[in-house]
PDB file of N, CA and C in Angstrom:
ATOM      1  N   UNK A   1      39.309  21.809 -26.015  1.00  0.00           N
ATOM      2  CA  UNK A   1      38.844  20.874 -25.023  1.00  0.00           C
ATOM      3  C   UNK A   1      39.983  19.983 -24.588  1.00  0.00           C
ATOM      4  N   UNK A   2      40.165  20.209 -23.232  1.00  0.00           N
ATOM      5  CA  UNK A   2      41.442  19.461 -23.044  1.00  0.00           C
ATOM      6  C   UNK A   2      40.591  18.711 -21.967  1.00  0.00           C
ATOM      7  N   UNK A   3      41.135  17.196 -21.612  1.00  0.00           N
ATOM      8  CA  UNK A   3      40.940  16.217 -20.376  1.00  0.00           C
ATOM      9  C   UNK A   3      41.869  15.737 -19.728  1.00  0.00           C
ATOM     10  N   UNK A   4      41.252  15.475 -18.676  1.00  0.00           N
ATOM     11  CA  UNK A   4      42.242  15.373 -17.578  1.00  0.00           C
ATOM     12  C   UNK A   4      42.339  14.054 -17.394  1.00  0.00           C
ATOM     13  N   UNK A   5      43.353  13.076 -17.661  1.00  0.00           N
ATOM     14  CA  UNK A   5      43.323  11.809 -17.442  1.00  0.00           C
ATOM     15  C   UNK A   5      43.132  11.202 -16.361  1.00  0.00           C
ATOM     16  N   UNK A   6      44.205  12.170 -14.982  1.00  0.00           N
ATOM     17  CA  UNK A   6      44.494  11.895 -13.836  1.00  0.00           C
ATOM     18  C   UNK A   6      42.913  11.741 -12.425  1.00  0.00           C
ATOM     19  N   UNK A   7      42.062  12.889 -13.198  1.00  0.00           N
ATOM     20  CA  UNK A   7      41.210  13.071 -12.939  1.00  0.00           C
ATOM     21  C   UNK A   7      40.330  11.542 -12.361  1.00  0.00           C
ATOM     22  N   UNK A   8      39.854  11.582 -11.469  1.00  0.00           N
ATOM     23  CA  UNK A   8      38.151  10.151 -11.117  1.00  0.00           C
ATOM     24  C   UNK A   8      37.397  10.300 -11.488  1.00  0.00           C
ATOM     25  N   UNK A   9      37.039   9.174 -12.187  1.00  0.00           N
ATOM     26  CA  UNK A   9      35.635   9.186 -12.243  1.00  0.00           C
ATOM     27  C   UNK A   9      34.458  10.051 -11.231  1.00  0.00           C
ATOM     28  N   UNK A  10      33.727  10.546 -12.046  1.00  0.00           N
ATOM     29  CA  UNK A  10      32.604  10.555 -10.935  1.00  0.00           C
ATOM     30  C   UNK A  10      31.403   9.715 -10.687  1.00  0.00           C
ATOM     31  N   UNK A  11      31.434   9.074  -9.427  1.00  0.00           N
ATOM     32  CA  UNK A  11      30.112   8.012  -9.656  1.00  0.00           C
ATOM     33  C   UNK A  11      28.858   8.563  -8.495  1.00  0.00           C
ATOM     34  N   UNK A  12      28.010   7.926  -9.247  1.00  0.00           N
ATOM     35  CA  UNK A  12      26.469   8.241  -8.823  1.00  0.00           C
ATOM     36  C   UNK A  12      26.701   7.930  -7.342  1.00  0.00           C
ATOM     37  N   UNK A  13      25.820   8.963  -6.610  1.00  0.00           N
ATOM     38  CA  UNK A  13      25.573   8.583  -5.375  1.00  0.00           C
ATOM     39  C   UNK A  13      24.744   7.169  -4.919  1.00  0.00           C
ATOM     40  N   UNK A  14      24.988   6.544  -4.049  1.00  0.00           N
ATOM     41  CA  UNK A  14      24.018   5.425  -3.816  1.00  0.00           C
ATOM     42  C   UNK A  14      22.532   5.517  -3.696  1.00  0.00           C
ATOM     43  N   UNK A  15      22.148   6.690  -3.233  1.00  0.00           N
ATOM     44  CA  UNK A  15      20.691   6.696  -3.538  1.00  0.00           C
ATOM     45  C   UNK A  15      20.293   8.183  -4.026  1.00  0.00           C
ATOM     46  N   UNK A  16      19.769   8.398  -4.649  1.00  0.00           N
ATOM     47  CA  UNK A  16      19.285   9.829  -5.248  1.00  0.00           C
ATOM     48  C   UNK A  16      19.095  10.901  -4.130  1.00  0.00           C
ATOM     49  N   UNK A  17      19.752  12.021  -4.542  1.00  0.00           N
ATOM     50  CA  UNK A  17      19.505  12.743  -3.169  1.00  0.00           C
ATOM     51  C   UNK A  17      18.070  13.628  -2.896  1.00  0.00           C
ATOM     52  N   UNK A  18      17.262  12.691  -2.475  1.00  0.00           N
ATOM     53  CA  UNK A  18      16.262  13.410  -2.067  1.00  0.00           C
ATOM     54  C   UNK A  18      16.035  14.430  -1.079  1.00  0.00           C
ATOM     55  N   UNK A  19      14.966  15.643  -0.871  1.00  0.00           N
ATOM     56  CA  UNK A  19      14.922  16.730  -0.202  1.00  0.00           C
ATOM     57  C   UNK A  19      15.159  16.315   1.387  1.00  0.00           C
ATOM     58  N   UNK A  20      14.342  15.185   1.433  1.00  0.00           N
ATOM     59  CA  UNK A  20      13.840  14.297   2.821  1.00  0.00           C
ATOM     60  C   UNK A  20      14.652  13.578   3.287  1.00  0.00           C
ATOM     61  N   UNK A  21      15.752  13.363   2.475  1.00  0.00           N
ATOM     62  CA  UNK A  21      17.047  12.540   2.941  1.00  0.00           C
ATOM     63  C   UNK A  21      16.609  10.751   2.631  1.00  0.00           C
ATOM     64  N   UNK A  22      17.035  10.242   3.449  1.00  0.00           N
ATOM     65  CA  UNK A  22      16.814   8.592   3.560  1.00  0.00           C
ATOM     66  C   UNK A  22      16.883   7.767   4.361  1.00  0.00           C
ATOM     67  N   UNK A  23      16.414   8.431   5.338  1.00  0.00           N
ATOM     68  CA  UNK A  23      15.895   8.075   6.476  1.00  0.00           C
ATOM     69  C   UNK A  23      14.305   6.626   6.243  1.00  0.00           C
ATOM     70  N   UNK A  24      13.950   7.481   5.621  1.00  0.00           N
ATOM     71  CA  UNK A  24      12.923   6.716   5.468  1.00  0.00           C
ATOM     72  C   UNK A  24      12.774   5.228   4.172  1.00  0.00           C
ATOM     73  N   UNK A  25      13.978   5.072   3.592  1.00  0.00           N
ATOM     74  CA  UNK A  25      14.661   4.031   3.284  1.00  0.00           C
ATOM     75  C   UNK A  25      14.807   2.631   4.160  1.00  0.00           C
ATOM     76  N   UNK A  26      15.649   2.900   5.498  1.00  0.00           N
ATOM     77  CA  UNK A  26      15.760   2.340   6.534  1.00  0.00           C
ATOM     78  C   UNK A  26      14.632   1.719   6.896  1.00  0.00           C
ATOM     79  N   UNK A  27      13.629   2.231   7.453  1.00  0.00           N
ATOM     80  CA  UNK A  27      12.710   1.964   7.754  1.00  0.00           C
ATOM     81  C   UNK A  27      12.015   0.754   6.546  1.00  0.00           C
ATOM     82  N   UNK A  28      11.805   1.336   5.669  1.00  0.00           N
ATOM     83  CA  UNK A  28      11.103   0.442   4.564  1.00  0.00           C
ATOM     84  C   UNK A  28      11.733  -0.852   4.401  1.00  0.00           C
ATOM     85  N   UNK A  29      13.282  -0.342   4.665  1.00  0.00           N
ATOM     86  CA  UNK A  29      14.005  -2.035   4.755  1.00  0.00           C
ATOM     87  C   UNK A  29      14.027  -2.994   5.623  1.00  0.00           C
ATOM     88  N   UNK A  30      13.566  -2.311   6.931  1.00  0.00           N
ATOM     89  CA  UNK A  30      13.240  -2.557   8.248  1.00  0.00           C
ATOM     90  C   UNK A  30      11.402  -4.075   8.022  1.00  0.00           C
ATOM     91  N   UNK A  31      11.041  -2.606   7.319  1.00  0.00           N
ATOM     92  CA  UNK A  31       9.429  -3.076   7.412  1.00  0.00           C
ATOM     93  C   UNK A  31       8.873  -5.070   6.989  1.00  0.00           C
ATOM     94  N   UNK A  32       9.635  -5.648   6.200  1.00  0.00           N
ATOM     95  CA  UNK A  32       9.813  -7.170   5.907  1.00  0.00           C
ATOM     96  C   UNK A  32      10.176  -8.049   7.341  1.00  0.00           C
ATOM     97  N   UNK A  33      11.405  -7.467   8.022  1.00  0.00           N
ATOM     98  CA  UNK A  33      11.175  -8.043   8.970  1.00  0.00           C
ATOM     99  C   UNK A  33      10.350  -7.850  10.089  1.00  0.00           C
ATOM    100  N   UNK A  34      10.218  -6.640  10.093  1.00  0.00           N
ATOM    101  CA  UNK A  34       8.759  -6.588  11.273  1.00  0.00           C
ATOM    102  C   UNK A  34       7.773  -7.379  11.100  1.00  0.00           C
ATOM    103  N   UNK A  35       7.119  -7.348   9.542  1.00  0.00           N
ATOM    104  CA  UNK A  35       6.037  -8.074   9.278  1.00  0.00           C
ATOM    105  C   UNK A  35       6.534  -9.419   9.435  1.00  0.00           C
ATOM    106  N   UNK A  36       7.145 -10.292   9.146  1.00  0.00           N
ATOM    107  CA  UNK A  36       7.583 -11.482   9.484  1.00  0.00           C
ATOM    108  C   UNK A  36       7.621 -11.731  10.918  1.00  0.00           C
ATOM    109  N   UNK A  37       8.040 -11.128  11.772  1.00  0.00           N
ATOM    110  CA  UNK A  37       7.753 -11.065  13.487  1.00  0.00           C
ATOM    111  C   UNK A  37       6.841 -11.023  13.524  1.00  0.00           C
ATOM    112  N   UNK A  38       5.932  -9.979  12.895  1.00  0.00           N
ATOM    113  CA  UNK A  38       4.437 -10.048  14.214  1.00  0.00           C
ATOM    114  C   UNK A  38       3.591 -11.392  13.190  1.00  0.00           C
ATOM    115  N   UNK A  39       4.058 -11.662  11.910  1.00  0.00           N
ATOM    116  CA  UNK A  39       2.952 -12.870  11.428  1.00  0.00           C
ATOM    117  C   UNK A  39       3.276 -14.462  12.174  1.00  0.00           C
ATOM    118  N   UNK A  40       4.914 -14.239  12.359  1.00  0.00           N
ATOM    119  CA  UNK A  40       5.058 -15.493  13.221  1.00  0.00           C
ATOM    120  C   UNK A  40       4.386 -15.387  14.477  1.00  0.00           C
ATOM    121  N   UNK A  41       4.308 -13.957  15.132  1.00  0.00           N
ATOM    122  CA  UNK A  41       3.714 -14.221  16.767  1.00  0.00           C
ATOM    123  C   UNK A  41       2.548 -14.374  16.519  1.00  0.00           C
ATOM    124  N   UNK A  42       2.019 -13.600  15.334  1.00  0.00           N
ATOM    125  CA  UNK A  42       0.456 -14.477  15.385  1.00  0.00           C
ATOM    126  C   UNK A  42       0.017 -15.349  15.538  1.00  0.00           C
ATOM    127  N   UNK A  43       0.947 -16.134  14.494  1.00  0.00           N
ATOM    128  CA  UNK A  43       0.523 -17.327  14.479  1.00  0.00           C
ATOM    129  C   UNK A  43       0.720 -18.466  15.247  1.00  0.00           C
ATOM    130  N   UNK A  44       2.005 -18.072  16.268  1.00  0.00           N
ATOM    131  CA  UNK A  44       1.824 -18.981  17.670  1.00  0.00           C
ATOM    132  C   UNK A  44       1.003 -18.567  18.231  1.00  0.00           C
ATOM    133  N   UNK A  45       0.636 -17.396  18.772  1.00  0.00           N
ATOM    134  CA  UNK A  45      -0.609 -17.353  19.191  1.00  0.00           C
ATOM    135  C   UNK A  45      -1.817 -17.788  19.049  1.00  0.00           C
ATOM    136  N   UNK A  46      -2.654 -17.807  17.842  1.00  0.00           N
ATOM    137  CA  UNK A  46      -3.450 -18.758  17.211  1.00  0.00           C
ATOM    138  C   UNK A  46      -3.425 -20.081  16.968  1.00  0.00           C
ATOM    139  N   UNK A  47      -2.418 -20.954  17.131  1.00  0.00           N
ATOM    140  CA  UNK A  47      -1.496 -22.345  17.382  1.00  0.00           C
ATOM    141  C   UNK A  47      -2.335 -22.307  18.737  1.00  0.00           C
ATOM    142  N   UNK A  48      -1.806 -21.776  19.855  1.00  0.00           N
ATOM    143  CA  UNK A  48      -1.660 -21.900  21.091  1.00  0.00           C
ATOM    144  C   UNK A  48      -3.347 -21.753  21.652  1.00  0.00           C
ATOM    145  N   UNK A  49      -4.150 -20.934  21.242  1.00  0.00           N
ATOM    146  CA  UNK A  49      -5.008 -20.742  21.452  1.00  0.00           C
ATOM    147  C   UNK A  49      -6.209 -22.013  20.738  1.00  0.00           C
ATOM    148  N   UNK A  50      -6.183 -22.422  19.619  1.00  0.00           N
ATOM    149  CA  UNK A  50      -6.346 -23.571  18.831  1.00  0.00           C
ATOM    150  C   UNK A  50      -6.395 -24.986  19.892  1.00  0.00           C
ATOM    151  N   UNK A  51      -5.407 -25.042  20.310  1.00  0.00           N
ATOM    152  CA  UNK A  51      -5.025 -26.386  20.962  1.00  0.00           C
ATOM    153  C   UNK A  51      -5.426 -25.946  22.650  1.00  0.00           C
ATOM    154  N   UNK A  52      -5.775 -24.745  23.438  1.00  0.00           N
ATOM    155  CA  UNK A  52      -6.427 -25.030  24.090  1.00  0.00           C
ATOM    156  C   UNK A  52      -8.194 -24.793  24.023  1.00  0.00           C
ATOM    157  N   UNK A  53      -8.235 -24.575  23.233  1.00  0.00           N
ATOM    158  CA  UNK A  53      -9.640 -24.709  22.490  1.00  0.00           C
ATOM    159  C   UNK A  53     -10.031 -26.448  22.231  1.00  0.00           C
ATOM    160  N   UNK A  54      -9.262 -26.669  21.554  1.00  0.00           N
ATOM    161  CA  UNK A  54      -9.035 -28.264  21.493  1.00  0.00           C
ATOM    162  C   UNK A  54      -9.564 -28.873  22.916  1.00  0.00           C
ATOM    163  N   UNK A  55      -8.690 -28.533  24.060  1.00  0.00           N
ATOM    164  CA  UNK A  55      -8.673 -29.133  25.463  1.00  0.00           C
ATOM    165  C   UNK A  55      -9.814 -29.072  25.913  1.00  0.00           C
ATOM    166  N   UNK A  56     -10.175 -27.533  25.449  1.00  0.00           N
ATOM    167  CA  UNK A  56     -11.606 -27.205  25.997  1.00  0.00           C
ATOM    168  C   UNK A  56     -12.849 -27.998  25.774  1.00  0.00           C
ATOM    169  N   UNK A  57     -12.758 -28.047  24.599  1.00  0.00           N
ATOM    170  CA  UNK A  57     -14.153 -29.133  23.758  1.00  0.00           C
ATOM    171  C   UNK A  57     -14.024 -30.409  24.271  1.00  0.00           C
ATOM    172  N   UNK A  58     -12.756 -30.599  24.625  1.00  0.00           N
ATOM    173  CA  UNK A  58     -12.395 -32.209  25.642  1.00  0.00           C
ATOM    174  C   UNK A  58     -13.191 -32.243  26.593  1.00  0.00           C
ATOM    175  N   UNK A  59     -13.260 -31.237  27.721  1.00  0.00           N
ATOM    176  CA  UNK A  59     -13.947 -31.348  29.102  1.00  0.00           C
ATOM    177  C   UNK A  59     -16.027 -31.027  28.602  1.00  0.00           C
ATOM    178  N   UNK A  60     -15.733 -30.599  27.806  1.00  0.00           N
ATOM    179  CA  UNK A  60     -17.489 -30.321  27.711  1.00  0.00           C
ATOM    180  C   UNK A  60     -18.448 -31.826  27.934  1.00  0.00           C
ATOM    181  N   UNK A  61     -19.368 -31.117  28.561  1.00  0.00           N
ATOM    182  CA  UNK A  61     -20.689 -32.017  29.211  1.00  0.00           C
ATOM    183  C   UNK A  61     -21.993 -32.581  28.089  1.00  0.00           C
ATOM    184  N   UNK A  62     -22.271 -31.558  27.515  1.00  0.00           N
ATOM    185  CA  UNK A  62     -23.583 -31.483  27.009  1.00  0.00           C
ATOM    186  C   UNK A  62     -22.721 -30.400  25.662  1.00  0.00           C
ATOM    187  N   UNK A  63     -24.312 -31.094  24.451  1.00  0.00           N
ATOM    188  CA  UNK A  63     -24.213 -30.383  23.213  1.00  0.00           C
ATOM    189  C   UNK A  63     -24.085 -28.444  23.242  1.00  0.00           C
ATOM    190  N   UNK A  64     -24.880 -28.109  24.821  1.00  0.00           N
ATOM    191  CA  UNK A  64     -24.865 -26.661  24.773  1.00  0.00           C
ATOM    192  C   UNK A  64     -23.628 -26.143  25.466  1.00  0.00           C
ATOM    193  N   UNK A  65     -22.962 -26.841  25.819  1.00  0.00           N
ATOM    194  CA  UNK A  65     -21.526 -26.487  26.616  1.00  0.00           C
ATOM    195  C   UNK A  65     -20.522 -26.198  25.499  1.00  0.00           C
ATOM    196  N   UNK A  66     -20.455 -27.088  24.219  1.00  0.00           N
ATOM    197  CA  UNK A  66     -19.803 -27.303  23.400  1.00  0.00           C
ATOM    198  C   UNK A  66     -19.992 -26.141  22.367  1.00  0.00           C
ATOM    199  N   UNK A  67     -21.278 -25.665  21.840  1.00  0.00           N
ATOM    200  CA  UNK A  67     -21.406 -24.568  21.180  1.00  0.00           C
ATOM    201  C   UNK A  67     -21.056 -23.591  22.204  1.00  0.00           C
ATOM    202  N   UNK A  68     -21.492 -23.138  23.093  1.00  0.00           N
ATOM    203  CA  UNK A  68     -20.587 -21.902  24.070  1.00  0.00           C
ATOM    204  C   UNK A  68     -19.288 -21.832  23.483  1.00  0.00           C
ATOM    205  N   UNK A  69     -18.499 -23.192  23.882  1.00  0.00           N
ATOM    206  CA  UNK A  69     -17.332 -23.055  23.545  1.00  0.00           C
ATOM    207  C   UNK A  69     -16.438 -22.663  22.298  1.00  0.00           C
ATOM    208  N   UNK A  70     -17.541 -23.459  21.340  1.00  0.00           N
ATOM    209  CA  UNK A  70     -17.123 -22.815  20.043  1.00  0.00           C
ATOM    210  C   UNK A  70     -17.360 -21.201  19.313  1.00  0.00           C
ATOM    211  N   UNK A  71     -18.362 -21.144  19.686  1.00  0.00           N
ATOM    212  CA  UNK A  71     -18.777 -19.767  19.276  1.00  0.00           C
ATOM    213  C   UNK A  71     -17.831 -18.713  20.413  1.00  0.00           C
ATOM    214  N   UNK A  72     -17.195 -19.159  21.497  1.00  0.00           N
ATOM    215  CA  UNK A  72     -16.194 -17.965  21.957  1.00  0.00           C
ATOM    216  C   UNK A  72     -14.786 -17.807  21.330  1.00  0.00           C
ATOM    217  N   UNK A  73     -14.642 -19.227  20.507  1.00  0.00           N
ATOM    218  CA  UNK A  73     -13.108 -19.809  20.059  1.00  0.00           C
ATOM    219  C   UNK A  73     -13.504 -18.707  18.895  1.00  0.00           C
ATOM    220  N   UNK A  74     -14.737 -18.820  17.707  1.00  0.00           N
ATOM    221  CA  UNK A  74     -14.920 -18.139  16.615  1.00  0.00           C
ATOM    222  C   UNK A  74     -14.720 -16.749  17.059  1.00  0.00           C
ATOM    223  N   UNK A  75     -15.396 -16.513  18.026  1.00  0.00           N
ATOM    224  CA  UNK A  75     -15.480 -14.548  18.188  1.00  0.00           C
ATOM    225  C   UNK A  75     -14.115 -14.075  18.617  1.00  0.00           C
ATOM    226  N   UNK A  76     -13.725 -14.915  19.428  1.00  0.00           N
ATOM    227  CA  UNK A  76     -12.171 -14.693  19.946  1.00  0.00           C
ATOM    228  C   UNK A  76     -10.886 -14.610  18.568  1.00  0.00           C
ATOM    229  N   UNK A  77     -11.074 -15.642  17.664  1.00  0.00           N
ATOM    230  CA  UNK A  77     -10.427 -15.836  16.588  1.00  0.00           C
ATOM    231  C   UNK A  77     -10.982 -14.581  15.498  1.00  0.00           C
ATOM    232  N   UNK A  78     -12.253 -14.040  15.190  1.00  0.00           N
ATOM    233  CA  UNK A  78     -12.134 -12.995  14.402  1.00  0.00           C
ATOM    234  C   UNK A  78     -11.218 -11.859  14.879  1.00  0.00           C
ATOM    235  N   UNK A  79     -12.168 -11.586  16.432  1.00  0.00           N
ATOM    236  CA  UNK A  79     -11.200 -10.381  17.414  1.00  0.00           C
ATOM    237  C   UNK A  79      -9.743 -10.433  16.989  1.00  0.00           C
ATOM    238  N   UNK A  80      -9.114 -11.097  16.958  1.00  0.00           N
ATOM    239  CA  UNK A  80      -7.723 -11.507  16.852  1.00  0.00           C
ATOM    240  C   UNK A  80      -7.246 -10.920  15.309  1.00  0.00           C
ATOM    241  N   UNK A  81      -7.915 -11.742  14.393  1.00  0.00           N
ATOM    242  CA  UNK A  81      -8.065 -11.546  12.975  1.00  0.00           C
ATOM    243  C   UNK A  81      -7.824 -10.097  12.576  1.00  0.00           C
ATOM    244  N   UNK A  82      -8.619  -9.564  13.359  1.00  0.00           N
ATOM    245  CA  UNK A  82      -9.032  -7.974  12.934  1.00  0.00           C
ATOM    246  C   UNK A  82      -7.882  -7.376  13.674  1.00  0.00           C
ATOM    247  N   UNK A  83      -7.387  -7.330  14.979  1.00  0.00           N
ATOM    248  CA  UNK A  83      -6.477  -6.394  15.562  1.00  0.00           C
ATOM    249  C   UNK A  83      -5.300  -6.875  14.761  1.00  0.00           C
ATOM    250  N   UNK A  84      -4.691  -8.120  14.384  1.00  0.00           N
ATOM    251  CA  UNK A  84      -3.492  -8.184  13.351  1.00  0.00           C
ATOM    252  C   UNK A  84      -3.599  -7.384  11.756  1.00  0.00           C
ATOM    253  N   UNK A  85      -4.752  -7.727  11.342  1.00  0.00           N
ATOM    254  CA  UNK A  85      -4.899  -6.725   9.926  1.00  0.00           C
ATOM    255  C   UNK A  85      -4.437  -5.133  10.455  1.00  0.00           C
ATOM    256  N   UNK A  86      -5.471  -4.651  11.191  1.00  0.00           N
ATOM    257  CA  UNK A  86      -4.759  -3.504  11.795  1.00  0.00           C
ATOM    258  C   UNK A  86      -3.416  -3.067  12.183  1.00  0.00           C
ATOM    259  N   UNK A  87      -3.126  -3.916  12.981  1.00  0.00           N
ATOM    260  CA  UNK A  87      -1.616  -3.932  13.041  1.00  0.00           C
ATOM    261  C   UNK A  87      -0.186  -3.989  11.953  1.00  0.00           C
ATOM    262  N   UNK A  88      -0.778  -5.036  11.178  1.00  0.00           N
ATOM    263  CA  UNK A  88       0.221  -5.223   9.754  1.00  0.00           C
ATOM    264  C   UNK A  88      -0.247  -3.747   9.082  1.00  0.00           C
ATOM    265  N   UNK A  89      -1.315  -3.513   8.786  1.00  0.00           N
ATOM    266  CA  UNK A  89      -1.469  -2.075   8.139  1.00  0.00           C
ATOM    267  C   UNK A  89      -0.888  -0.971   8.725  1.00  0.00           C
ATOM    268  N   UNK A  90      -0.597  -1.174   9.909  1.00  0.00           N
ATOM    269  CA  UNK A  90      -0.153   0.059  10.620  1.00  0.00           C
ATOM    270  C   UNK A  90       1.120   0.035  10.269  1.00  0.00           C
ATOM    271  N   UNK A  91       1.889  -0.746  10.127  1.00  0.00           N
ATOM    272  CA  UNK A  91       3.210  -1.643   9.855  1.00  0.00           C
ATOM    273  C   UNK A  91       3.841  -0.678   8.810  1.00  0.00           C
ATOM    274  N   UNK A  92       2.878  -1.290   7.451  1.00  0.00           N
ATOM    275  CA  UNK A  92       3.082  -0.594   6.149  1.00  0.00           C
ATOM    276  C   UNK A  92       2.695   0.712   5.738  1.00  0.00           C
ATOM    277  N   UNK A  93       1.832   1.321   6.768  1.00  0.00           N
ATOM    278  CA  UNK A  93       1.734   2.353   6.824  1.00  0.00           C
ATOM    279  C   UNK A  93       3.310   3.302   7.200  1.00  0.00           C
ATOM    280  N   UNK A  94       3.471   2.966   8.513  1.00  0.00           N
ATOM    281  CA  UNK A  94       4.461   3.874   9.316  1.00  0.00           C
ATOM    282  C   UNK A  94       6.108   3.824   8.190  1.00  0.00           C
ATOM    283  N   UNK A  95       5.463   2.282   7.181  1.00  0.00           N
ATOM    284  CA  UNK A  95       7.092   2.326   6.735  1.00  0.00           C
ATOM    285  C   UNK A  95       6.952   2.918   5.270  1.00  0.00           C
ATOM    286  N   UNK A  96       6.088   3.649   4.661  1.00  0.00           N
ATOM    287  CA  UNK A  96       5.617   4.396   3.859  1.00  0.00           C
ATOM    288  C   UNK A  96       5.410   5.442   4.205  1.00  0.00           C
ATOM    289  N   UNK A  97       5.614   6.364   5.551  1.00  0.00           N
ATOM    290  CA  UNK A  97       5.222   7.453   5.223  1.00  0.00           C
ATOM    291  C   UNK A  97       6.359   8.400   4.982  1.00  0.00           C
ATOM    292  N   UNK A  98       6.424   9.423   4.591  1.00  0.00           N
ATOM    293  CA  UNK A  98       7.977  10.101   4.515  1.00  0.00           C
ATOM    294  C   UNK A  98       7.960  11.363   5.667  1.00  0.00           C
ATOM    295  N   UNK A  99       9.084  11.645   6.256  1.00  0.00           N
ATOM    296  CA  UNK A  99       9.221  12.508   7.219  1.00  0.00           C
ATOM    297  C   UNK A  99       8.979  14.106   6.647  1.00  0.00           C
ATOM    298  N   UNK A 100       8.263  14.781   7.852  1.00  0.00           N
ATOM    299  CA  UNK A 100       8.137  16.005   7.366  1.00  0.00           C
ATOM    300  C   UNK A 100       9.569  16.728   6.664  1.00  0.00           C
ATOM    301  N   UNK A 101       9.128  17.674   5.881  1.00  0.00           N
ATOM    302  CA  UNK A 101      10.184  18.488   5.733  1.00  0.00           C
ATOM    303  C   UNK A 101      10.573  19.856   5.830  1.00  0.00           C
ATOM    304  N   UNK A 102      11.512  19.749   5.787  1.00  0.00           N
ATOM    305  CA  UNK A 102      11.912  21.027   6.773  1.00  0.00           C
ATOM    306  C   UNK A 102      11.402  22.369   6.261  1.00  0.00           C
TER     307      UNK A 102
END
């Protein structure tokens, strides 16, 4: 057994070589800041919508003007609720899935 001094080291590749490559790495590293974008636009949106809801309940006449108003702010605010869950899931979905292979 003879060694070769001159010889390099051999070092590990940076990520394991999978069949699928690592492509889909990227993405997953990607996926934190997406979700951070669309939770901030949510939430100006819901800010924004909030405070003219606010304005709204300002101009109301009568006790039945005021429930209208609220009960569209509530249905409007679930609506909302629900298409962002969807959306963030879609999020973590797309950055979990792995590309076909060949």
């Amino acid at each position: 057994m003879s060694s070769d001094k001159t010889a390099a080291p051999k070092q590990a590749p940076a990520f394991p070589p999978f069949a699928f490559g690592t492509d889909w790495m990227k993405s997953l590293s990607d996926t934190p800041l997406q979700l951070c974008d669309e939770m901030l636009s949510f939430t100006a949106k819901r800010l924004r919508a909030q405070a003219d809801h606010m304005q709204s309940l300002a101009k109301c006449r009568n006790p039945s003007e005021l429930l209208e108003r609220q009960t569209a702010f509530f249905r409007g605010a679930m609506e909302d609720y629900a298409s962002e869950a969807t959306k963030s899931a879609k999020l973590m979905q797309d950055a979990t899935q792995l590309p076909p292979q060949a």
